[in-house]
N, C-alpha and C. Protein backbone atom coordinates (compact mmCIF):
# COMPACT_ATOMS: atom_id res chain seq x y z
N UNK A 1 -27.93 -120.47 93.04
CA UNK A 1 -28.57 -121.74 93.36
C UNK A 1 -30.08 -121.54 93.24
N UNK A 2 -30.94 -122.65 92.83
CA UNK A 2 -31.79 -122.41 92.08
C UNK A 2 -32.99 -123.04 93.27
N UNK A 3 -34.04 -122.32 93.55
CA UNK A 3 -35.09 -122.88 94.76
C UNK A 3 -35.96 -123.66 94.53
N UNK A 4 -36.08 -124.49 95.33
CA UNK A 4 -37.26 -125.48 95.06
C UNK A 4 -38.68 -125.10 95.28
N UNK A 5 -39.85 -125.33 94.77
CA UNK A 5 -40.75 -124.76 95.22
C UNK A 5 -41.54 -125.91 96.04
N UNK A 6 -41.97 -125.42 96.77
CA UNK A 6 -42.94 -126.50 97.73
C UNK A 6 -44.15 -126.71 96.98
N UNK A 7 -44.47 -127.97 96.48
CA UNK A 7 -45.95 -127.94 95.74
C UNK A 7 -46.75 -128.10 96.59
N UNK A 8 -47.96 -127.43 97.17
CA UNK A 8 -49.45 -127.70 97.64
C UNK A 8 -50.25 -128.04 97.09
N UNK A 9 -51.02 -129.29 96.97
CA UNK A 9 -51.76 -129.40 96.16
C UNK A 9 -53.09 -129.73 97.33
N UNK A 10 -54.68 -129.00 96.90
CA UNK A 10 -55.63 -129.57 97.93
C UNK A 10 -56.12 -130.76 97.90
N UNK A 11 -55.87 -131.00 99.59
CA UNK A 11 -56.55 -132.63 99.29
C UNK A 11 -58.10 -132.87 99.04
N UNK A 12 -58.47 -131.69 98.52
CA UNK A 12 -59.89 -132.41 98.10
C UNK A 12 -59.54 -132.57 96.44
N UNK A 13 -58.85 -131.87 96.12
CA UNK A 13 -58.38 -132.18 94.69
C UNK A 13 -57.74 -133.76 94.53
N UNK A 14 -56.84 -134.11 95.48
CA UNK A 14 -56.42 -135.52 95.24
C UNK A 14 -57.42 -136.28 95.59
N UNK A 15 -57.79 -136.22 96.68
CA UNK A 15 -59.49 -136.91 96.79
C UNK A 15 -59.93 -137.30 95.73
N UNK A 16 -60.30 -136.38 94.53
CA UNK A 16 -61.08 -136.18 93.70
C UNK A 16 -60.39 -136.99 92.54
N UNK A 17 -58.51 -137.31 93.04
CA UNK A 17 -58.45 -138.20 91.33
C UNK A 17 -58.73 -139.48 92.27
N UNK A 18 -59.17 -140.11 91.26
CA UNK A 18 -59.33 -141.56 91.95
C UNK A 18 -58.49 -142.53 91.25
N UNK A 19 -58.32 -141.92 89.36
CA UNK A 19 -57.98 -143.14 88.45
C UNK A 19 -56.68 -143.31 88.51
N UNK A 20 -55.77 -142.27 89.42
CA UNK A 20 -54.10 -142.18 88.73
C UNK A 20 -53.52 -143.66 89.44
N UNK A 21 -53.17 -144.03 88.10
CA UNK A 21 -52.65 -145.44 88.03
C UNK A 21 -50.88 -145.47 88.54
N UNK A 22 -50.33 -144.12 88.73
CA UNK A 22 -48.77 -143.70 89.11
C UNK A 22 -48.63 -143.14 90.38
N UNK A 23 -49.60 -143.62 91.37
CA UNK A 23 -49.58 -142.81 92.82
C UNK A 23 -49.03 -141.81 93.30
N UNK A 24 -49.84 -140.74 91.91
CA UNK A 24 -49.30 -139.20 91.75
C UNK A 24 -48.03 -139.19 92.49
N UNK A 25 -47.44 -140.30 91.17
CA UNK A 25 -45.67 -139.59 90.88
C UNK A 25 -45.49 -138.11 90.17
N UNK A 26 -46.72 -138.05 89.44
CA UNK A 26 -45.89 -136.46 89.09
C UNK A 26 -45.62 -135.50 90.30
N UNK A 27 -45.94 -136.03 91.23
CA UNK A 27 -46.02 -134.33 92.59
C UNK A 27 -44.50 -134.89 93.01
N UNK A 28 -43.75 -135.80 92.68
CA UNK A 28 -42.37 -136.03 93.29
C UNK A 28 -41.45 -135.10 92.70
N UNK A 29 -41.62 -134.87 91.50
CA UNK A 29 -40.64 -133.81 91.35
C UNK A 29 -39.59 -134.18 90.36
N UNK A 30 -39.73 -135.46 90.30
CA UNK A 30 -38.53 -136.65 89.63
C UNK A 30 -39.16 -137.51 88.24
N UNK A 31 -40.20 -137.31 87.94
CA UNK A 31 -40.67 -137.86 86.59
C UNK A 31 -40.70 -136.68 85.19
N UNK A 32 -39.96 -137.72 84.01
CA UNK A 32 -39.46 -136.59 82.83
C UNK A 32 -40.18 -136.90 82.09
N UNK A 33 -41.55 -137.93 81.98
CA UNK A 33 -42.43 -137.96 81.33
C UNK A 33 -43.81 -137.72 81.25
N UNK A 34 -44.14 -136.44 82.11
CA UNK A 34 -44.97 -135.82 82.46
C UNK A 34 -45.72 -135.07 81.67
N UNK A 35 -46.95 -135.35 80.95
CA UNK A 35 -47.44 -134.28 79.77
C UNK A 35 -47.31 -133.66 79.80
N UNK A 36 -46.83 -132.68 78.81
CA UNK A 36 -46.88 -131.12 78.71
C UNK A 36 -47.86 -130.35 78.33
N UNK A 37 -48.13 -129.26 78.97
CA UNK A 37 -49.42 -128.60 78.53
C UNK A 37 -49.12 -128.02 77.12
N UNK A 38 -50.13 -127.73 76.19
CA UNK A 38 -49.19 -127.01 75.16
C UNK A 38 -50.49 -126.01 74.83
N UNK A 39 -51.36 -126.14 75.80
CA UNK A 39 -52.63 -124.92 75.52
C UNK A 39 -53.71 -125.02 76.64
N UNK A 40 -53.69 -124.46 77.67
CA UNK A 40 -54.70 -123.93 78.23
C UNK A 40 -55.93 -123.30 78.22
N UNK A 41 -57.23 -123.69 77.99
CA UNK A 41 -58.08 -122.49 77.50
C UNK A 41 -58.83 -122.29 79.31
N UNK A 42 -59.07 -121.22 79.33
CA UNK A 42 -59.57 -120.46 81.25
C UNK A 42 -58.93 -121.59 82.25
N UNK A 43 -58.10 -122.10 82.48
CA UNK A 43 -57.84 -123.02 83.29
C UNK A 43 -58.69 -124.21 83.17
N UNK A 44 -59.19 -124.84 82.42
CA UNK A 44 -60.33 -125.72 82.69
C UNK A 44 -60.12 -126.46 81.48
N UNK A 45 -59.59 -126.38 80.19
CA UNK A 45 -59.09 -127.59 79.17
C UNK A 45 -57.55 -127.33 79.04
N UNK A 46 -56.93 -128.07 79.11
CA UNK A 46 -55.50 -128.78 79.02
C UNK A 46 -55.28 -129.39 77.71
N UNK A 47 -54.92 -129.02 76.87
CA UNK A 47 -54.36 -129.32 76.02
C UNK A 47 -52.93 -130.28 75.88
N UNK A 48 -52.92 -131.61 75.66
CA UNK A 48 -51.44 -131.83 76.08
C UNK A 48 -50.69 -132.40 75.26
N UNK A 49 -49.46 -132.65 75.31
CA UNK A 49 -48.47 -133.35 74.46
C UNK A 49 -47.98 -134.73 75.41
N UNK A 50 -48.22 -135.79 75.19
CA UNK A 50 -47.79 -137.18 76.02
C UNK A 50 -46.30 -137.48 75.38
N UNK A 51 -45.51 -137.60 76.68
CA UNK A 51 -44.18 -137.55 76.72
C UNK A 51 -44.07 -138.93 76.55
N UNK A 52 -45.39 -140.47 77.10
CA UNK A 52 -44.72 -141.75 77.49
C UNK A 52 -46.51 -142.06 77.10
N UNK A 53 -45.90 -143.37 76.20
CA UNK A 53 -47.50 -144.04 75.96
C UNK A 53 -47.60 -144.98 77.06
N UNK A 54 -48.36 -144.32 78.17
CA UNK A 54 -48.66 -145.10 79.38
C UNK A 54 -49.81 -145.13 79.16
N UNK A 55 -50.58 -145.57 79.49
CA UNK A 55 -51.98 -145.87 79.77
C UNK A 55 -52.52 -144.86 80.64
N UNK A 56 -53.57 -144.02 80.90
CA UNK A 56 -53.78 -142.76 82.09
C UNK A 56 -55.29 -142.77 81.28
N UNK A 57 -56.08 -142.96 82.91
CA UNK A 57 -57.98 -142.83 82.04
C UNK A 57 -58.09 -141.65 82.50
N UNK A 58 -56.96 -140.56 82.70
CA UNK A 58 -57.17 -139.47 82.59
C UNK A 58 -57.08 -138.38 81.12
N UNK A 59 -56.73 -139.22 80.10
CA UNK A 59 -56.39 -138.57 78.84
C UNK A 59 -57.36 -138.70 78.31
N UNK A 60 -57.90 -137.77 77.14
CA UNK A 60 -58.65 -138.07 76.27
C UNK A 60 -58.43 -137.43 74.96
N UNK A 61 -58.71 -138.37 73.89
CA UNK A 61 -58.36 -138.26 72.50
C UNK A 61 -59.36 -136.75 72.34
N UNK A 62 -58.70 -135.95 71.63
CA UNK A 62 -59.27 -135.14 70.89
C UNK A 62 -59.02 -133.81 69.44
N UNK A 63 -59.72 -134.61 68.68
CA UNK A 63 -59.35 -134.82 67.39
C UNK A 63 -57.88 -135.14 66.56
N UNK A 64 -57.01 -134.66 66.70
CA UNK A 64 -55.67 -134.83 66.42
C UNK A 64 -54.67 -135.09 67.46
N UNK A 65 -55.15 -133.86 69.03
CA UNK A 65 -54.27 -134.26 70.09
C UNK A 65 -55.74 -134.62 71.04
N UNK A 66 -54.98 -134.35 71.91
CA UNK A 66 -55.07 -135.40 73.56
C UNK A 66 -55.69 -133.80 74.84
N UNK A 67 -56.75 -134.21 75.64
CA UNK A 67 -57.13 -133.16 76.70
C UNK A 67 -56.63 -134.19 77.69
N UNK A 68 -56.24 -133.69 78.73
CA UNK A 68 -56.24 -133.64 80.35
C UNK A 68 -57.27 -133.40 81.18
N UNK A 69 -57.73 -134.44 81.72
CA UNK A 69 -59.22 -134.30 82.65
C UNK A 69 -58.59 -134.71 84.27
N UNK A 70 -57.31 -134.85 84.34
CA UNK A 70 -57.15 -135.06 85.47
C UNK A 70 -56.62 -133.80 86.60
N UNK A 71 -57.29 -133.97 87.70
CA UNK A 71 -57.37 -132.59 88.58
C UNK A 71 -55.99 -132.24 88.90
N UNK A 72 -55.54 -133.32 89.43
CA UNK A 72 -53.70 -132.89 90.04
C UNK A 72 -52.96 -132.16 89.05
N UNK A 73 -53.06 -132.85 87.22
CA UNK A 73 -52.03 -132.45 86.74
C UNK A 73 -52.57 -130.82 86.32
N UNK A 74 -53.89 -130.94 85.98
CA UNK A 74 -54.80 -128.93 86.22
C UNK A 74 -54.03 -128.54 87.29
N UNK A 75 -54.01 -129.07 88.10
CA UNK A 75 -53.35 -127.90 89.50
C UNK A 75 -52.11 -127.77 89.42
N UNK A 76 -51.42 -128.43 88.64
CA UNK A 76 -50.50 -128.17 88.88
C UNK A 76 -49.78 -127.49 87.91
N UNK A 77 -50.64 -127.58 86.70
CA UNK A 77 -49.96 -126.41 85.42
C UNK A 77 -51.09 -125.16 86.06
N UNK A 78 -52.04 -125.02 87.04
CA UNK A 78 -52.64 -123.68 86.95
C UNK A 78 -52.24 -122.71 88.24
N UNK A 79 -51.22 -123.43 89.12
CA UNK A 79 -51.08 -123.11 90.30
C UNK A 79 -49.71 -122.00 90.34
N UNK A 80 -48.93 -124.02 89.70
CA UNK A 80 -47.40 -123.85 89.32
C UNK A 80 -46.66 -124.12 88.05
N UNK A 81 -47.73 -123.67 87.04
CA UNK A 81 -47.05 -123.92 85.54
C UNK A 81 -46.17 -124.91 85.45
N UNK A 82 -46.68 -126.00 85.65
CA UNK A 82 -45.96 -127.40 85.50
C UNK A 82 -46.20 -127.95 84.68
């Protein structure tokens, strides 16, 4: 049987998103359209693959793909490889 992990995330980090338009549903545990990271450079650019054309003023175009500027979903691929 397979364990769940408890996510912590700091609340000065959620503090800090202001724009998430999904009242950080990703920390539920239950959303399958969650970007995927597909490149990390030092923890600090996110590289991602968008699973769902939602709207998020946390994405940003760059050049061919897409960066991640939003803090929760950083913490949570740098914490707990999510």
């Amino acid at each position: 049987m397979s364990q769940k992990t408890e996510i912590k995330i700091n609340p000065e980090i959620l503090k800090n998103t202001t724009k998430c338009r999904k009242d950080f549903s990703c920390l539920s545990g239950t959303r399958t359209d969650i970007c995927k990271v597909e490149l990390n450079v030092n923890d600090k650019i996110h590289f991602v693959k968008c699973l769902s054309d939602e709207p998020c003023d946390y994405k940003r175009s760059f050049g061919y793909s897409f960066i991640c500027i939003c803090p929760v979903r950083k913490e949570l691929h740098n914490k707990y490889n999510i």
